[in-house]
C-alpha atoms as a PDB file:
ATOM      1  CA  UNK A   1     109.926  82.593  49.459  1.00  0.00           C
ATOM      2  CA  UNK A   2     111.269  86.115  49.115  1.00  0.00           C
ATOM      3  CA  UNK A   3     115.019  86.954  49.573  1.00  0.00           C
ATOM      4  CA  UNK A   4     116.195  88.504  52.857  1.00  0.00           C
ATOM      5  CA  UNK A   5     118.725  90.359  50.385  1.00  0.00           C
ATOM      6  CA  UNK A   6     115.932  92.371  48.627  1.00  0.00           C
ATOM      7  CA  UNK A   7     113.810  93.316  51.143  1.00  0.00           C
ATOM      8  CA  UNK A   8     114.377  97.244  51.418  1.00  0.00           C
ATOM      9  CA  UNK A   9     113.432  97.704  54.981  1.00  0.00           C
ATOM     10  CA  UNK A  10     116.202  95.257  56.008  1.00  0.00           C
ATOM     11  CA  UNK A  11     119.283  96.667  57.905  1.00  0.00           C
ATOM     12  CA  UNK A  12     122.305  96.807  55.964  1.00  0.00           C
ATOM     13  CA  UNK A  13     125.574  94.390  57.697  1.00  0.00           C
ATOM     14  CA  UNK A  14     126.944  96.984  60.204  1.00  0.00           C
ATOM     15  CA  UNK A  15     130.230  94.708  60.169  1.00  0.00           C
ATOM     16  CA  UNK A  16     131.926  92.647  63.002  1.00  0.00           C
ATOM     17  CA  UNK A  17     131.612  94.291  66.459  1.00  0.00           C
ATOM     18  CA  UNK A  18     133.873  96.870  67.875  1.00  0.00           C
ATOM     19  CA  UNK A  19     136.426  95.935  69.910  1.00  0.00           C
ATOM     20  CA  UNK A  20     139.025  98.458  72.013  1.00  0.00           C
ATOM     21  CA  UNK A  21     141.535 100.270  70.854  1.00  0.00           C
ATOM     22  CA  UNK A  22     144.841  98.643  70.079  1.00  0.00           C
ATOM     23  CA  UNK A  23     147.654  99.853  72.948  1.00  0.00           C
ATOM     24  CA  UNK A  24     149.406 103.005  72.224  1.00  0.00           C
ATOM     25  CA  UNK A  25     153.041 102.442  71.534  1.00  0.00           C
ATOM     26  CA  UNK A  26     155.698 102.415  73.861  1.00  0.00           C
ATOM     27  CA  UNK A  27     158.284 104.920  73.284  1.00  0.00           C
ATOM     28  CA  UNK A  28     161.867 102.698  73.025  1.00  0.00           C
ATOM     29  CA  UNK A  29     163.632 102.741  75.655  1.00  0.00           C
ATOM     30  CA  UNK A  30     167.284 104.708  75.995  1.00  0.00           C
ATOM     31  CA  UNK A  31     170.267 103.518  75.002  1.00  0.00           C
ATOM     32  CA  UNK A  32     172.008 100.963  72.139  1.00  0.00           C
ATOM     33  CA  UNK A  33     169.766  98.596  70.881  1.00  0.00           C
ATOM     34  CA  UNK A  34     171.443  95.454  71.465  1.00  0.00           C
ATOM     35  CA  UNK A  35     172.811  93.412  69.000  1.00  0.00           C
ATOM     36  CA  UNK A  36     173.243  89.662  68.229  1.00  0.00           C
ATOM     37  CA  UNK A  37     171.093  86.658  66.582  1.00  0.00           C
ATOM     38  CA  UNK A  38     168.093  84.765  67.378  1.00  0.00           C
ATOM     39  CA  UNK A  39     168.623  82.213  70.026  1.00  0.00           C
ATOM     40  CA  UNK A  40     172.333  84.144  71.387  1.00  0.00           C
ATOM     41  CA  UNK A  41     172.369  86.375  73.972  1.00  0.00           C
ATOM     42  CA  UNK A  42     172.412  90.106  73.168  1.00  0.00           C
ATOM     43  CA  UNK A  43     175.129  92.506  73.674  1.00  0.00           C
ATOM     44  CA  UNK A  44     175.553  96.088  73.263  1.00  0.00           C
ATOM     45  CA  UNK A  45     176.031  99.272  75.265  1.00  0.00           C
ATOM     46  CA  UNK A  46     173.525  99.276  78.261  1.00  0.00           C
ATOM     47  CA  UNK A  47     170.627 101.675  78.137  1.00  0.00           C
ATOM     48  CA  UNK A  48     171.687 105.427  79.262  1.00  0.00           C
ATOM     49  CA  UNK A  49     171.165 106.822  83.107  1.00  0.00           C
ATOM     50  CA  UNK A  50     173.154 105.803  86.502  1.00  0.00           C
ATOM     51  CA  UNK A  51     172.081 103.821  89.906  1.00  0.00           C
ATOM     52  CA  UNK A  52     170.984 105.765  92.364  1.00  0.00           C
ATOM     53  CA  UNK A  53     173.366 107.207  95.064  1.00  0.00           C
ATOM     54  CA  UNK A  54     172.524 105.843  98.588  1.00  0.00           C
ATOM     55  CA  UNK A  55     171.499 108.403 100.973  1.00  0.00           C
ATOM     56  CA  UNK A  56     174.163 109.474 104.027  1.00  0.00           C
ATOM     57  CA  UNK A  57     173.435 109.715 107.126  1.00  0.00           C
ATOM     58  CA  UNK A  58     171.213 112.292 108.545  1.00  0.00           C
ATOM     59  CA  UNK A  59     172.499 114.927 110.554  1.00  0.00           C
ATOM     60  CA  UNK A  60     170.674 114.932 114.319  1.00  0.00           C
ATOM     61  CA  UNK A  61     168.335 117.358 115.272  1.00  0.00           C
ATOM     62  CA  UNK A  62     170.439 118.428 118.584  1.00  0.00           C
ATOM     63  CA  UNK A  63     173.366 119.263 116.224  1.00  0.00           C
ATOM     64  CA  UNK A  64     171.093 121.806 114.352  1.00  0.00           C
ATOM     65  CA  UNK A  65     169.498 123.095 117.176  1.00  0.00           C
ATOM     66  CA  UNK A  66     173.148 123.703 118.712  1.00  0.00           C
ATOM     67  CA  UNK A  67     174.657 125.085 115.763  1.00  0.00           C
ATOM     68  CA  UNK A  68     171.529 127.422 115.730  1.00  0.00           C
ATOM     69  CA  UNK A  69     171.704 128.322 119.372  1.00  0.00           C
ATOM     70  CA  UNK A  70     175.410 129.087 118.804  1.00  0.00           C
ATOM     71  CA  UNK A  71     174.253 131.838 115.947  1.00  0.00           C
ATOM     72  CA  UNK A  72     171.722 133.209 117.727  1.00  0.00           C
ATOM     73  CA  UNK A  73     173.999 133.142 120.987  1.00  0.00           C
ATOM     74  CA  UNK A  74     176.327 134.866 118.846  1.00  0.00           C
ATOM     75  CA  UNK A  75     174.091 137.903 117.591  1.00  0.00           C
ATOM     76  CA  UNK A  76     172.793 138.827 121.094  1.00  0.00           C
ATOM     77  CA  UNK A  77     176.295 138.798 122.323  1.00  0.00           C
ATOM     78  CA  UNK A  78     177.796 141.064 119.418  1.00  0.00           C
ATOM     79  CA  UNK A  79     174.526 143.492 120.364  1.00  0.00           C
ATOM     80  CA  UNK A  80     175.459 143.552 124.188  1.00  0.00           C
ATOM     81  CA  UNK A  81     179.060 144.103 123.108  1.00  0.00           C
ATOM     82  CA  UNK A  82     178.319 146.989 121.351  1.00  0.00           C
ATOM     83  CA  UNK A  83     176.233 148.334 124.500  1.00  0.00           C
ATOM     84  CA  UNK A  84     178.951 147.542 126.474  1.00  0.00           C
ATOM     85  CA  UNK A  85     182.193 149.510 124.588  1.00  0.00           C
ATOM     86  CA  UNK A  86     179.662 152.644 124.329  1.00  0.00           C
ATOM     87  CA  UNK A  87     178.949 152.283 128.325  1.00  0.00           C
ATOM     88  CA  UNK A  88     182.587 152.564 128.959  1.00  0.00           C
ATOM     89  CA  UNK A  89     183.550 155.329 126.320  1.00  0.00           C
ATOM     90  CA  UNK A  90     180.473 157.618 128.033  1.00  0.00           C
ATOM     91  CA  UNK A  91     182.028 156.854 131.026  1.00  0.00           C
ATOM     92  CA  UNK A  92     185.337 158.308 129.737  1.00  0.00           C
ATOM     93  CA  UNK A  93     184.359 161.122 128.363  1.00  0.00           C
ATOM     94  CA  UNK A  94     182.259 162.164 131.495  1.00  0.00           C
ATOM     95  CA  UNK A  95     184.803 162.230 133.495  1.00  0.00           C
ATOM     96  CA  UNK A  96     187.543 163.788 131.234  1.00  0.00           C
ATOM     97  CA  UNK A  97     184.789 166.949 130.486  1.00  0.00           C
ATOM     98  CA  UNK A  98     183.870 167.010 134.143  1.00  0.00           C
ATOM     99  CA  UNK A  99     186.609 166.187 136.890  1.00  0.00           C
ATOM    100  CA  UNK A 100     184.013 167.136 139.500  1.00  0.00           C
ATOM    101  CA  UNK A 101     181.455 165.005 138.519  1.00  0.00           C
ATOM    102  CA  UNK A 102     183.275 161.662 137.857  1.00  0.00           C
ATOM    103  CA  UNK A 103     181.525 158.823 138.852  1.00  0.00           C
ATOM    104  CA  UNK A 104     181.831 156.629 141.389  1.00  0.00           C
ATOM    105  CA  UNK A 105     185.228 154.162 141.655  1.00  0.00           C
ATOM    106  CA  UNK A 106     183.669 151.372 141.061  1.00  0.00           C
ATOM    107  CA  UNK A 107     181.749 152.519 137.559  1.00  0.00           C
ATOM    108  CA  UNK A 108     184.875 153.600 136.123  1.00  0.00           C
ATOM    109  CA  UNK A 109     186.435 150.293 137.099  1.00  0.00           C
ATOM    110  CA  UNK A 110     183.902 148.339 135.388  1.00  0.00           C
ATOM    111  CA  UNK A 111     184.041 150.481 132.552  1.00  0.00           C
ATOM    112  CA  UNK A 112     187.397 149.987 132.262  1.00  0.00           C
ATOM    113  CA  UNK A 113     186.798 146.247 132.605  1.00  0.00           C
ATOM    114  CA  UNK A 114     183.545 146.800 129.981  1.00  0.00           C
ATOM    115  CA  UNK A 115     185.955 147.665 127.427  1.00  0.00           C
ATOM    116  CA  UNK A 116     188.624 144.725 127.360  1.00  0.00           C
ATOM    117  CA  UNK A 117     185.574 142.553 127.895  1.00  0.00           C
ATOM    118  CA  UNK A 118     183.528 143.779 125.130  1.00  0.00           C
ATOM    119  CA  UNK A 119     186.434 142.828 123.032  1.00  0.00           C
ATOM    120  CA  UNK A 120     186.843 139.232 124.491  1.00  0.00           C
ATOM    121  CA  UNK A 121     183.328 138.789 124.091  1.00  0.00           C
ATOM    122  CA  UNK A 122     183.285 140.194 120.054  1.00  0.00           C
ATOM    123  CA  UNK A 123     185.905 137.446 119.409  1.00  0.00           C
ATOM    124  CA  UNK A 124     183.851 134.749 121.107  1.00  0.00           C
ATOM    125  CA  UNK A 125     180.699 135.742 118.937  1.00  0.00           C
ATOM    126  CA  UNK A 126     182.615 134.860 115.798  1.00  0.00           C
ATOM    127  CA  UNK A 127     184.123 131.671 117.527  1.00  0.00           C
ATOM    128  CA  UNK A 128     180.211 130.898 118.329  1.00  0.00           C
ATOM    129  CA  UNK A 129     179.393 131.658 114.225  1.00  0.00           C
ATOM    130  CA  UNK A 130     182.606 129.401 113.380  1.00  0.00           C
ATOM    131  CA  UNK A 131     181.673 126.879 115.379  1.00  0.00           C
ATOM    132  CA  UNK A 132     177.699 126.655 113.926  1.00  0.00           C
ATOM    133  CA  UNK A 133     178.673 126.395 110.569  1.00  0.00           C
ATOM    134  CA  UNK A 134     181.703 123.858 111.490  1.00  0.00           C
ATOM    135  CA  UNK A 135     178.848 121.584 113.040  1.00  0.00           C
ATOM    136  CA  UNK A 136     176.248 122.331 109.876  1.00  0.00           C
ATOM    137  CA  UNK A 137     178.779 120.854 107.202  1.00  0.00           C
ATOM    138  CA  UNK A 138     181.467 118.579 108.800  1.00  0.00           C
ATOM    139  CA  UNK A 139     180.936 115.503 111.314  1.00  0.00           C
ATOM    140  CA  UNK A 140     184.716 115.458 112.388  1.00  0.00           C
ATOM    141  CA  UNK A 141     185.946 115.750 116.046  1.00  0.00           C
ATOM    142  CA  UNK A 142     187.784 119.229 115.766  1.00  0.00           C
ATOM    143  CA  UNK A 143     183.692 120.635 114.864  1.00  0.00           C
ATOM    144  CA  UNK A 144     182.584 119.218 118.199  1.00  0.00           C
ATOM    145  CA  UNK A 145     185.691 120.704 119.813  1.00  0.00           C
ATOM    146  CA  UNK A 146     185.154 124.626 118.804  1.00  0.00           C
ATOM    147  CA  UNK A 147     181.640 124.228 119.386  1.00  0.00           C
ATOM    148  CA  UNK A 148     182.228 123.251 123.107  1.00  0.00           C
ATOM    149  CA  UNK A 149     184.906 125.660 123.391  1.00  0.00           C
ATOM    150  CA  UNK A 150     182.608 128.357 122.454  1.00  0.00           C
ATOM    151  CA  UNK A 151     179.701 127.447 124.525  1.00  0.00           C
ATOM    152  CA  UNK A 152     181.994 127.094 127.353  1.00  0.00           C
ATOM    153  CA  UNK A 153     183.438 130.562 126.738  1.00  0.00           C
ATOM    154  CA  UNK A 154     180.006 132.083 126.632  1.00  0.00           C
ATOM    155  CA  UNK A 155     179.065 130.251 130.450  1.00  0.00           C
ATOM    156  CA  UNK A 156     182.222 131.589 131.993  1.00  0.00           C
ATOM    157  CA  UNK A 157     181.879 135.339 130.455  1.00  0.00           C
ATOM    158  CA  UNK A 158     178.192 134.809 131.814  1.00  0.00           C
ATOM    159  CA  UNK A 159     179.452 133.803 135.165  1.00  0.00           C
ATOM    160  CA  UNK A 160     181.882 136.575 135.149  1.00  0.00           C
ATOM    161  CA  UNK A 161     179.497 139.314 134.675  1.00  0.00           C
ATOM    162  CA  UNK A 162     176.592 137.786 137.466  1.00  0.00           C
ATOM    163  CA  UNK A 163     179.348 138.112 140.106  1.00  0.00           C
ATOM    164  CA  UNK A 164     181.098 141.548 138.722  1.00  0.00           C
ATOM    165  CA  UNK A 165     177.241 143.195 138.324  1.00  0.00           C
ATOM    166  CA  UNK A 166     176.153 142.010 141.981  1.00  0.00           C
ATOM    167  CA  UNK A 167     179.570 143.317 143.524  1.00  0.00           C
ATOM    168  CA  UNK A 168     178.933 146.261 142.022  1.00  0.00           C
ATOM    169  CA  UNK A 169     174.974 146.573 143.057  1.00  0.00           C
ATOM    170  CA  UNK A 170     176.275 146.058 146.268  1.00  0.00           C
ATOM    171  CA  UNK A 171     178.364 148.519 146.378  1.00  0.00           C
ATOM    172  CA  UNK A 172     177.046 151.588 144.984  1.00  0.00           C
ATOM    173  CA  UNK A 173     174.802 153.439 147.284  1.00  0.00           C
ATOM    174  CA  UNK A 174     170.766 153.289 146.694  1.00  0.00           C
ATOM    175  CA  UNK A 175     171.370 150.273 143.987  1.00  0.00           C
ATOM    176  CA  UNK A 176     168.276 147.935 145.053  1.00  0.00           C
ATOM    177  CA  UNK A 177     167.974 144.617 144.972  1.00  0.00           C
ATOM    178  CA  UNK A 178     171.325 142.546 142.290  1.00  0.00           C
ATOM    179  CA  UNK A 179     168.215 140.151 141.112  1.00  0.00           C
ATOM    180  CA  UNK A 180     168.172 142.339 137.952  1.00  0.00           C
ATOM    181  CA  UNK A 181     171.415 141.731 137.314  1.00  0.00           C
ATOM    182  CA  UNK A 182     171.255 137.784 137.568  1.00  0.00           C
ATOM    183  CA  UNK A 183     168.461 137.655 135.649  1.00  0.00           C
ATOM    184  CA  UNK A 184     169.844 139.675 132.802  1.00  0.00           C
ATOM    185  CA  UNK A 185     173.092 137.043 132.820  1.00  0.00           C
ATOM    186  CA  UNK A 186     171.058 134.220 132.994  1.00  0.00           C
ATOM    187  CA  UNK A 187     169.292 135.521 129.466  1.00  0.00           C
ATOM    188  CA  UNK A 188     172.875 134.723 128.283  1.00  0.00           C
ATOM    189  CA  UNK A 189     173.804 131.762 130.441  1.00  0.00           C
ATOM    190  CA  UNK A 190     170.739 129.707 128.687  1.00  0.00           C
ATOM    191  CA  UNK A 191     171.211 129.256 125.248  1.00  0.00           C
ATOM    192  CA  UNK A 192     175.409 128.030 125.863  1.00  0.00           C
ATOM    193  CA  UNK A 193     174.472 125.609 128.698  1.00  0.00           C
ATOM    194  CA  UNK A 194     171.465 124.008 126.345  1.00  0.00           C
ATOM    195  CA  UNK A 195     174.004 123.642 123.554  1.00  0.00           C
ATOM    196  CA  UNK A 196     176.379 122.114 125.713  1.00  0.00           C
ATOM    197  CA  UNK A 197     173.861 119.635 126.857  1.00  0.00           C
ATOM    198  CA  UNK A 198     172.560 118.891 123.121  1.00  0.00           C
ATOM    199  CA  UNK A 199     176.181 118.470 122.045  1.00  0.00           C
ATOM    200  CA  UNK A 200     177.821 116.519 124.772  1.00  0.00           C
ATOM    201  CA  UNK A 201     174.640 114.238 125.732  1.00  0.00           C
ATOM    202  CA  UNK A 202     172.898 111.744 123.177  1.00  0.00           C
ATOM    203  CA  UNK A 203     172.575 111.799 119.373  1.00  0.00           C
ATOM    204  CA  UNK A 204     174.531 115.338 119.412  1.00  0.00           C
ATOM    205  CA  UNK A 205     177.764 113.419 120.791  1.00  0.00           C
ATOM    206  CA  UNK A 206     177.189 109.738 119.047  1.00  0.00           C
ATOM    207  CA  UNK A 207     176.891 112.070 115.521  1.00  0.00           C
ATOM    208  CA  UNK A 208     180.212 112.959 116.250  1.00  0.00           C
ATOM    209  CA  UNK A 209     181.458 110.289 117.932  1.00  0.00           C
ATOM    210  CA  UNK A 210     180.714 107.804 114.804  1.00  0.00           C
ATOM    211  CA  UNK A 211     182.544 110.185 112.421  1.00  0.00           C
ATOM    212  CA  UNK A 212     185.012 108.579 110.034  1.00  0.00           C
END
């Protein structure tokens, strides 16, 4: 009988089979390690970091679209001012270079009117900018007030200028049909009487409403 052990063409012991690979270590975790003795509870400093801070409420969509109404609101009304004060000073200086050629009464009243209005409606375009950042960053009552208030200021100036245009259509010889003029105020009546209704109607008021 010949021995397994000196056979040449035999295949050497490869050793026991492989197995996988031991877990990589965890790193430790932050903080003290604690201290005490087997079988006692441990004590210590507790590991490093803070709970997590609980989310606020979130702010309605009908307050943001307000407060951006009210800045947009506010741009096309500083743009119409501007129109508006360089109207009336062309007026002006027509008819102080040309006596003769004044224009009619009623354009030189409303230019005179353009002028004190253009500065009433300047104001109200930084009320209106106020207001939208008031209602961006604060949930108190006094943001929901000057918000109003400046939407409301915006319908009545637009109110005011549908009647004083179509008077003054009327009036002036050859002037067509007023529809152009209550269609260019109701451009600016929209935007203030849809922020009043997303401010004073649903989510918009209860946001405001529920503030602490």
């Amino acid at each position: 009988m010949s021995d397994p052990w000196a056979d040449p063409n035999a295949q050497a012991y490869a050793g026991p089979p492989a197995t996988d690979p031991p877990p990589a270590p965890q790193p430790p975790p932050y903080g003290y390690p604690p201290y005490g003795y087997p079988g006692y509870p441990p004590y210590g400093y507790p590991p490093y970091g803070y709970p997590p801070v609980p989310a606020g409420p979130r702010r309605p969509g009908q307050v943001i679209a307000a407060a951006v109404l009210a800045f947009c609101q506010a741009a096309f009304v500083m743009v119409a001012s501007i129109y508006v004060v360089l109207f009336s000073s062309l007026i002006d200086i027509a008819a102080d270079a040309d006596p003769t050629s004044a224009p009619p009464e009623e354009v030189s009243q409303l230019a005179g009117e353009g002028t004190v209005v253009g500065i009433v409606q300047v104001a109200s375009a930084v009320l209106l900018i106020v207001a939208g950042v008031l209602a961006l960053n604060s949930r108190r009552r006094r943001s929901l007030v000057v918000l109003v208030v400046g939407f409301a200021v915006q319908v009545l100036l637009c109110i005011y200028w549908a009647v004083r245009l179509s008077v003054i259509a009327s009036e002036i010889p050859g002037s067509g049909s007023t529809s152009a003029f209550l269609a260019f105020a109701l451009v600016f009546f929209a935007g203030p009487a849809v922020g009043l209704g997303l401010v004073l109607l649903g989510g918009g008021r209860r946001w405001f409403d529920t503030a602490r």
